[in-house]
Protein backbone atom coordinates (compact mmCIF):
# COMPACT_ATOMS: atom_id res chain seq x y z
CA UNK A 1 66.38 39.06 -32.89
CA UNK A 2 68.49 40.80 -30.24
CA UNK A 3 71.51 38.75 -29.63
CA UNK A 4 71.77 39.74 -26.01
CA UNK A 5 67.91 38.54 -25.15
CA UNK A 6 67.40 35.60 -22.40
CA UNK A 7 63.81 34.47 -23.22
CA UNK A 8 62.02 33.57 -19.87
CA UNK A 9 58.85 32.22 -18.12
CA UNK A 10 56.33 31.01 -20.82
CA UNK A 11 58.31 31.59 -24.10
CA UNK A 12 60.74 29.81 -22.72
CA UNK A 13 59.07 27.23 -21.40
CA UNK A 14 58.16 26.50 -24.90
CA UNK A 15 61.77 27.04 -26.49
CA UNK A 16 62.81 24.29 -23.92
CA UNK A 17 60.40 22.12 -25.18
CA UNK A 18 58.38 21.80 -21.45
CA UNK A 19 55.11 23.74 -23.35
CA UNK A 20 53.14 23.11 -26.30
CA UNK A 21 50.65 25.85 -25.22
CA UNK A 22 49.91 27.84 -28.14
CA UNK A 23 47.38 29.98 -25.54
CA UNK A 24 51.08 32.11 -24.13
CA UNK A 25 52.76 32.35 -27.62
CA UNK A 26 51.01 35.58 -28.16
CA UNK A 27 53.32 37.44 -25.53
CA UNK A 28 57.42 37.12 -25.66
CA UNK A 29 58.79 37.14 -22.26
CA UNK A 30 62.33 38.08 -21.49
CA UNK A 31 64.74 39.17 -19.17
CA UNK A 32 65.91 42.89 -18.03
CA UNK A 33 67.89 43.63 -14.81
CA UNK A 34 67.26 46.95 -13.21
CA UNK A 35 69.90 49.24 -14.67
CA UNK A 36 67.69 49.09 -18.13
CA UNK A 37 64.59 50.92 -17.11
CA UNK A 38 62.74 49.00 -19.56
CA UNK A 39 58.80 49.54 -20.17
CA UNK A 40 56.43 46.31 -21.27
CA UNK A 41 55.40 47.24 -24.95
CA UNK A 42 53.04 45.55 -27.77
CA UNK A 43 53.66 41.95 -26.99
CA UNK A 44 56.68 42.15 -25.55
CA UNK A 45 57.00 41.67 -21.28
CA UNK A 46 59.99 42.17 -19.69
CA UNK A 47 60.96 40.12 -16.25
CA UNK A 48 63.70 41.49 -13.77
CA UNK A 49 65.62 37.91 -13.07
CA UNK A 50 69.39 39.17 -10.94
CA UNK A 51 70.48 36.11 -12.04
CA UNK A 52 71.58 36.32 -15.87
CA UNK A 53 73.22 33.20 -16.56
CA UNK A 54 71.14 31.19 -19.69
CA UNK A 55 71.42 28.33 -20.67
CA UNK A 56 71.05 27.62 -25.60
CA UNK A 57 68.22 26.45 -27.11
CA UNK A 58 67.85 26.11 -30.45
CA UNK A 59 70.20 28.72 -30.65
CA UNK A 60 69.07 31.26 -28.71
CA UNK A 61 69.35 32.44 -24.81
CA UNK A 62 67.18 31.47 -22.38
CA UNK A 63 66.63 31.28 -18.79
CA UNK A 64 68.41 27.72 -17.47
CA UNK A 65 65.57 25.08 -17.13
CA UNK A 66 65.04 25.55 -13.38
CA UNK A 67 64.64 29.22 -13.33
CA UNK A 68 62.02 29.04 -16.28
CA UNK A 69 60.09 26.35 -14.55
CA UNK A 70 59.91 28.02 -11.27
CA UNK A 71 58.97 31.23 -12.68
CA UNK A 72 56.40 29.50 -14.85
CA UNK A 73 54.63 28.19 -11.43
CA UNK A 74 55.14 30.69 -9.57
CA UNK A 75 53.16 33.22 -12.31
CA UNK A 76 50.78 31.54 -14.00
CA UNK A 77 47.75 29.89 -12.53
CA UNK A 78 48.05 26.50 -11.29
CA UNK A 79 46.83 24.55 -14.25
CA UNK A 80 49.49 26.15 -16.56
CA UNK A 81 52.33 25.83 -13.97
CA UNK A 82 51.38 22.17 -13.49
CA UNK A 83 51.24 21.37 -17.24
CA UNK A 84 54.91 22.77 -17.61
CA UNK A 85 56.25 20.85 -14.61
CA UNK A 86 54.43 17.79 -15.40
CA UNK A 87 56.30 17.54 -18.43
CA UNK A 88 59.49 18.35 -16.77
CA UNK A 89 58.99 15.18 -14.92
CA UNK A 90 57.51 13.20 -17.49
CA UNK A 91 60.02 13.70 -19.80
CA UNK A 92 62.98 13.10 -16.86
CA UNK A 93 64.53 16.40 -17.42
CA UNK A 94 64.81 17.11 -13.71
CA UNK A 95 63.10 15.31 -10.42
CA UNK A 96 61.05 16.33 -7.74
CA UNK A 97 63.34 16.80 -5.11
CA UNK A 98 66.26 18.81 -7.43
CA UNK A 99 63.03 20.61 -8.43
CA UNK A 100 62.49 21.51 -4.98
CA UNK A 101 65.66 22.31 -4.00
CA UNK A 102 66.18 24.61 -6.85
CA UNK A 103 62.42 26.56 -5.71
CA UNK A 104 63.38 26.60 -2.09
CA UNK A 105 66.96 28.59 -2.97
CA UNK A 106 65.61 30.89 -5.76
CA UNK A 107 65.10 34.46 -5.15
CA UNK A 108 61.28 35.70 -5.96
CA UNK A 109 58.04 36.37 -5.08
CA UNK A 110 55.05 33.71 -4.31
CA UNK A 111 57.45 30.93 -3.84
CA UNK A 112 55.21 29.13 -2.04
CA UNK A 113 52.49 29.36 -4.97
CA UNK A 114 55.45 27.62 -6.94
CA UNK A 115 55.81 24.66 -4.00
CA UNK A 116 52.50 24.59 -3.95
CA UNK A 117 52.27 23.38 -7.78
CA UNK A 118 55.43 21.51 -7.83
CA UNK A 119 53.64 19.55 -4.80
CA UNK A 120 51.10 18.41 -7.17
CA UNK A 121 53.42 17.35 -10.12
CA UNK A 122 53.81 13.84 -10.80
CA UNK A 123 55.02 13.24 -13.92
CA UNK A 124 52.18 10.66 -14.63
CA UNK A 125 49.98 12.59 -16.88
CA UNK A 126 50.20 11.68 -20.30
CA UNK A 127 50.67 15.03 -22.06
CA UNK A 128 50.16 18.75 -21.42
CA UNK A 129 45.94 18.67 -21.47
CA UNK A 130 45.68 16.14 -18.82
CA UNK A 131 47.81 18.10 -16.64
CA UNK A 132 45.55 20.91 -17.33
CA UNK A 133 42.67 19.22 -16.70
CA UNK A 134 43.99 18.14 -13.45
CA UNK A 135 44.99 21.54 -12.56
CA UNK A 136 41.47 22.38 -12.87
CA UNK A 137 40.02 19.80 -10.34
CA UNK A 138 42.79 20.40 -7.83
CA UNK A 139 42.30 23.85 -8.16
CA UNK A 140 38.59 23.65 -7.66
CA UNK A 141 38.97 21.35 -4.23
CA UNK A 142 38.08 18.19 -6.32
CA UNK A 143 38.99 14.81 -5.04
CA UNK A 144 42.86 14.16 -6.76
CA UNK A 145 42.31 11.30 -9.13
CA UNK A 146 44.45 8.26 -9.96
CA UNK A 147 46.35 8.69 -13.33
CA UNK A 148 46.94 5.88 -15.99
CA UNK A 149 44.79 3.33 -13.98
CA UNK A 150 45.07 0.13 -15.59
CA UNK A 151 41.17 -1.76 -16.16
CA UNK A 152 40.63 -5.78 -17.06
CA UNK A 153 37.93 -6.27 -19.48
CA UNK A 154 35.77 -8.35 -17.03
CA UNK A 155 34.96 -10.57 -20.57
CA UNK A 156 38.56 -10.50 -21.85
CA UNK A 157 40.99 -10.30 -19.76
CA UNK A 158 43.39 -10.15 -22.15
CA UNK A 159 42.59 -6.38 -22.88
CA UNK A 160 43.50 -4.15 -20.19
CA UNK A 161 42.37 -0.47 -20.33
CA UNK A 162 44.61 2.61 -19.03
CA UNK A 163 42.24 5.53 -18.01
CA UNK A 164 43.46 8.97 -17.63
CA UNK A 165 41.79 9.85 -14.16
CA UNK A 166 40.04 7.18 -11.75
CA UNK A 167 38.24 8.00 -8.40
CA UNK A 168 37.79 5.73 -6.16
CA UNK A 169 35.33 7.41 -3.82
CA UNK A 170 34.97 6.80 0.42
CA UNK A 171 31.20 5.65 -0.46
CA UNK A 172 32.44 3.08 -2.70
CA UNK A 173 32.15 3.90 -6.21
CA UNK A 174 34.17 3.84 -9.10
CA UNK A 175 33.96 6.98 -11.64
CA UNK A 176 36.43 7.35 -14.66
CA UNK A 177 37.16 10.43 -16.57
CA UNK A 178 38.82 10.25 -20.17
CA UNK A 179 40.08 13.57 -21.79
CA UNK A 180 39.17 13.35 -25.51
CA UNK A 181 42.32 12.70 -27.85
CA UNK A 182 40.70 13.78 -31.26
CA UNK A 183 44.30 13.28 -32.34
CA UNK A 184 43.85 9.77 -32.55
CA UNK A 185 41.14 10.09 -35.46
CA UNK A 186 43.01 12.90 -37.41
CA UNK A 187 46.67 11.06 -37.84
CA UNK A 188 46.54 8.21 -39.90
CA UNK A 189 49.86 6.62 -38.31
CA UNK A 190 47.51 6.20 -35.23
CA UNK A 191 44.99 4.49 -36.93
CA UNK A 192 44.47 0.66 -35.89
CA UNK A 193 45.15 -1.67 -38.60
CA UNK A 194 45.58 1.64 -41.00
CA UNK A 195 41.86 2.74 -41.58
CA UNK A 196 40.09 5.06 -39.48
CA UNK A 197 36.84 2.87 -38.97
CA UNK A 198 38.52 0.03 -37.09
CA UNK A 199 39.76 2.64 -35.14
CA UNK A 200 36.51 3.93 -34.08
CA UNK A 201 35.12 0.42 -33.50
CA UNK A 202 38.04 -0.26 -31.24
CA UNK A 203 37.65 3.03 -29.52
CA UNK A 204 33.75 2.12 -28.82
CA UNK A 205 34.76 -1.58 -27.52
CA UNK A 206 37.37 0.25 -24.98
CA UNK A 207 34.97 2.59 -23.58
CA UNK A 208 32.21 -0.13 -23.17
CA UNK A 209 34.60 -2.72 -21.70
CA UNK A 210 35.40 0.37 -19.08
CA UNK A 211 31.37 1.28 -18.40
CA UNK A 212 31.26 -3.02 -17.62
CA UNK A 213 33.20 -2.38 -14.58
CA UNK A 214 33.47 1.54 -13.35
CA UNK A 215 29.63 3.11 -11.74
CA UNK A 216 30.28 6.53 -13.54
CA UNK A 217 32.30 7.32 -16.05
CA UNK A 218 32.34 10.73 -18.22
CA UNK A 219 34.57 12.56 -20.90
CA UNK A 220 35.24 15.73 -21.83
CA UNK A 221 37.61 17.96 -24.12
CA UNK A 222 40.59 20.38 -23.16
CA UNK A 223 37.88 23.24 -24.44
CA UNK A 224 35.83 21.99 -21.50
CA UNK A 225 38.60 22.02 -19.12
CA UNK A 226 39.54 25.55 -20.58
CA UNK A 227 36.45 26.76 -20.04
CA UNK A 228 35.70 25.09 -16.79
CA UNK A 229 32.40 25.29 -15.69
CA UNK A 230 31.90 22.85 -18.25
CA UNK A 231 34.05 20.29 -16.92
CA UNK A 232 33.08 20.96 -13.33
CA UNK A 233 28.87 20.16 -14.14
CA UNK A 234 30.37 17.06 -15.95
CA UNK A 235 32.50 15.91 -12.71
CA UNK A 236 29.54 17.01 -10.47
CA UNK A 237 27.19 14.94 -12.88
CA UNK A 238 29.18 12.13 -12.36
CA UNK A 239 29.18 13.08 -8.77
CA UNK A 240 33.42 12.88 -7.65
CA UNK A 241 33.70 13.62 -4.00
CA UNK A 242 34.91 17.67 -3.91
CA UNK A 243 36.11 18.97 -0.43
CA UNK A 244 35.53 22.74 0.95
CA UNK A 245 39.53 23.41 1.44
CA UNK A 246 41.69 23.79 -1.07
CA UNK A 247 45.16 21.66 -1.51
C-alpha cells in the first residue's frame, strides 16, 4: 500500500468505521489533486479533494471524518448517504448542526444533495439496514415513519415492544414495519435463555402482542429494501400514506 494514499468517500467511510456495506468494498476510492493527471483503473477511483489534510485510521490516511461523510452524501444515492450519516449520529461521532456547518463550508458539487440527506439523518435507526430501508421510503415520497416506537402488550403491560418504523396515518390507522434481523437466530450469544427455540417462541409472542394493537403491520428483509420494488408492494399492501412530492 502506497504510503502517500488518503482513502476517501466509501472506503473510507468504512475504514472510519461509519459503513459496514460490503456492496462499495469492491471499488477503493482515494484522493488525487490535479497536478497528478491520474486515470480511474481496475478497481481503483480516484477523487480530486484540494483539501489534503487526513486524518489515521487503523494506520492508514484517510479523508478527516467530515469530508468523507459529506462526500459520501453528496455521491451516492440517498439510502447509502443516509446509512453512513445515520451512524455518524448514532454513534455520537459528530452532531447535526457541526454536520451542517461542515457541508455548508465545503467546497464541491451537489451540496445541496448532501443537505438534503443530512436533513433526513437522525441518528435513531438502529443499524446501517434500517437506515437503508428508510432511505428507500423517503426516497420514494413515502410517509417518514416513527423509529424505535415503544408498544404495551395490551395483556401484559409489563412487556413493551420497540418497532423499527411506525405510521401513524391522517385516516387513523396504525401500520408497523419490522426489518428482519436473521442475526438474532444465527448468534448464539443472542439467544434467549441460551437455546435457539425459546428464542423463536419469544420472537412469535412479540410480533403477536404488536398485531393486538397496530391495524397493519408487515416485514421485510434488507434484500427487499435492496431490491425495492419488493418493499414498496409490501408498504403499499399495507397501505402507508405516500405523497406525489418528494422530501
Amino acid at each position: 500500500m502506497h504510503p502517500d494514499w488518503i482513502f476517501c468517500d466509501m472506503t473510507a467511510a468504512v475504514m472510519q468505521n461509519v459503513s459496514d456495506s460490503s456492496r462499495h468494498l469492491d471499488l477503493v476510492h482515494i484522493v488525487t489533486s490535479r497536478e497528478r493527471h491520474v486515470h480511474d483503473y481496475d478497481r481503483m477511483r480516484h477523487h480530486y479533494v484540494a483539501d489534503r489534510s487526513y486524518d489515521m485510521a487503523d494506520g492508514v490516511k484517510v479523508t478527516p471524518l467530515e469530508r468523507t461523510v459529506f462526500d459520501c452524501a453528496r455521491r451516492l444515492p440517498l439510502p447509502d448517504g443516509l446509512a453512513v450519516l445515520d451512524a455518524v449520529l448514532r454513534c455520537g461521532l459528530r452532531d447535526k448542526r457541526h454536520l451542517a456547518e461542515s457541508f455548508a463550508a465545503m467546497p464541491g458539487w451537489r451540496r445541496d444533495a448532501a443537505l438534503r440527506v443530512l436533513r433526513h439523518a437522525t441518528g435513531r435507526t438502529e443499524n446501517g439496514g434500517e437506515a437503508y430501508a428508510l432511505g428507500v421510503m423517503i426516497d420514494e415520497r413515502y410517509m417518514i415513519p416513527c423509529l424505535q416506537e415503544e408498544i404495551v402488550d395490551p395483556y401484559d403491560m409489563s412487556r413493551v415492544y420497540r418497532v423499527d418504523f411506525a405510521w401513524h396515518t391522517p385516516d387513523g390507522r396504525f401500520i408497523v414495519g419490522e426489518l428482519d434481523g436473521r442475526v438474532k437466530y444465527r448468534d448464539a450469544s443472542m439467544y434467549r435463555n441460551g437455546n435457539l427455540s425459546d428464542t423463536v417462541i419469544e420472537e412469535k409472542r412479540r410480533e403477536e402482542g404488536i398485531r393486538l394493537v397496530v391495524d397493519e403491520m408487515f416485514r421485510f428483509s434488507f434484500g427487499d429494501a435492496l431490491h425495492r420494488d419488493r418493499l414498496l408492494h409490501k408498504m403499499d399492501k399495507a397501505r402507508v400514506p405516500r405523497f406525489d412530492d418528494g422530501g
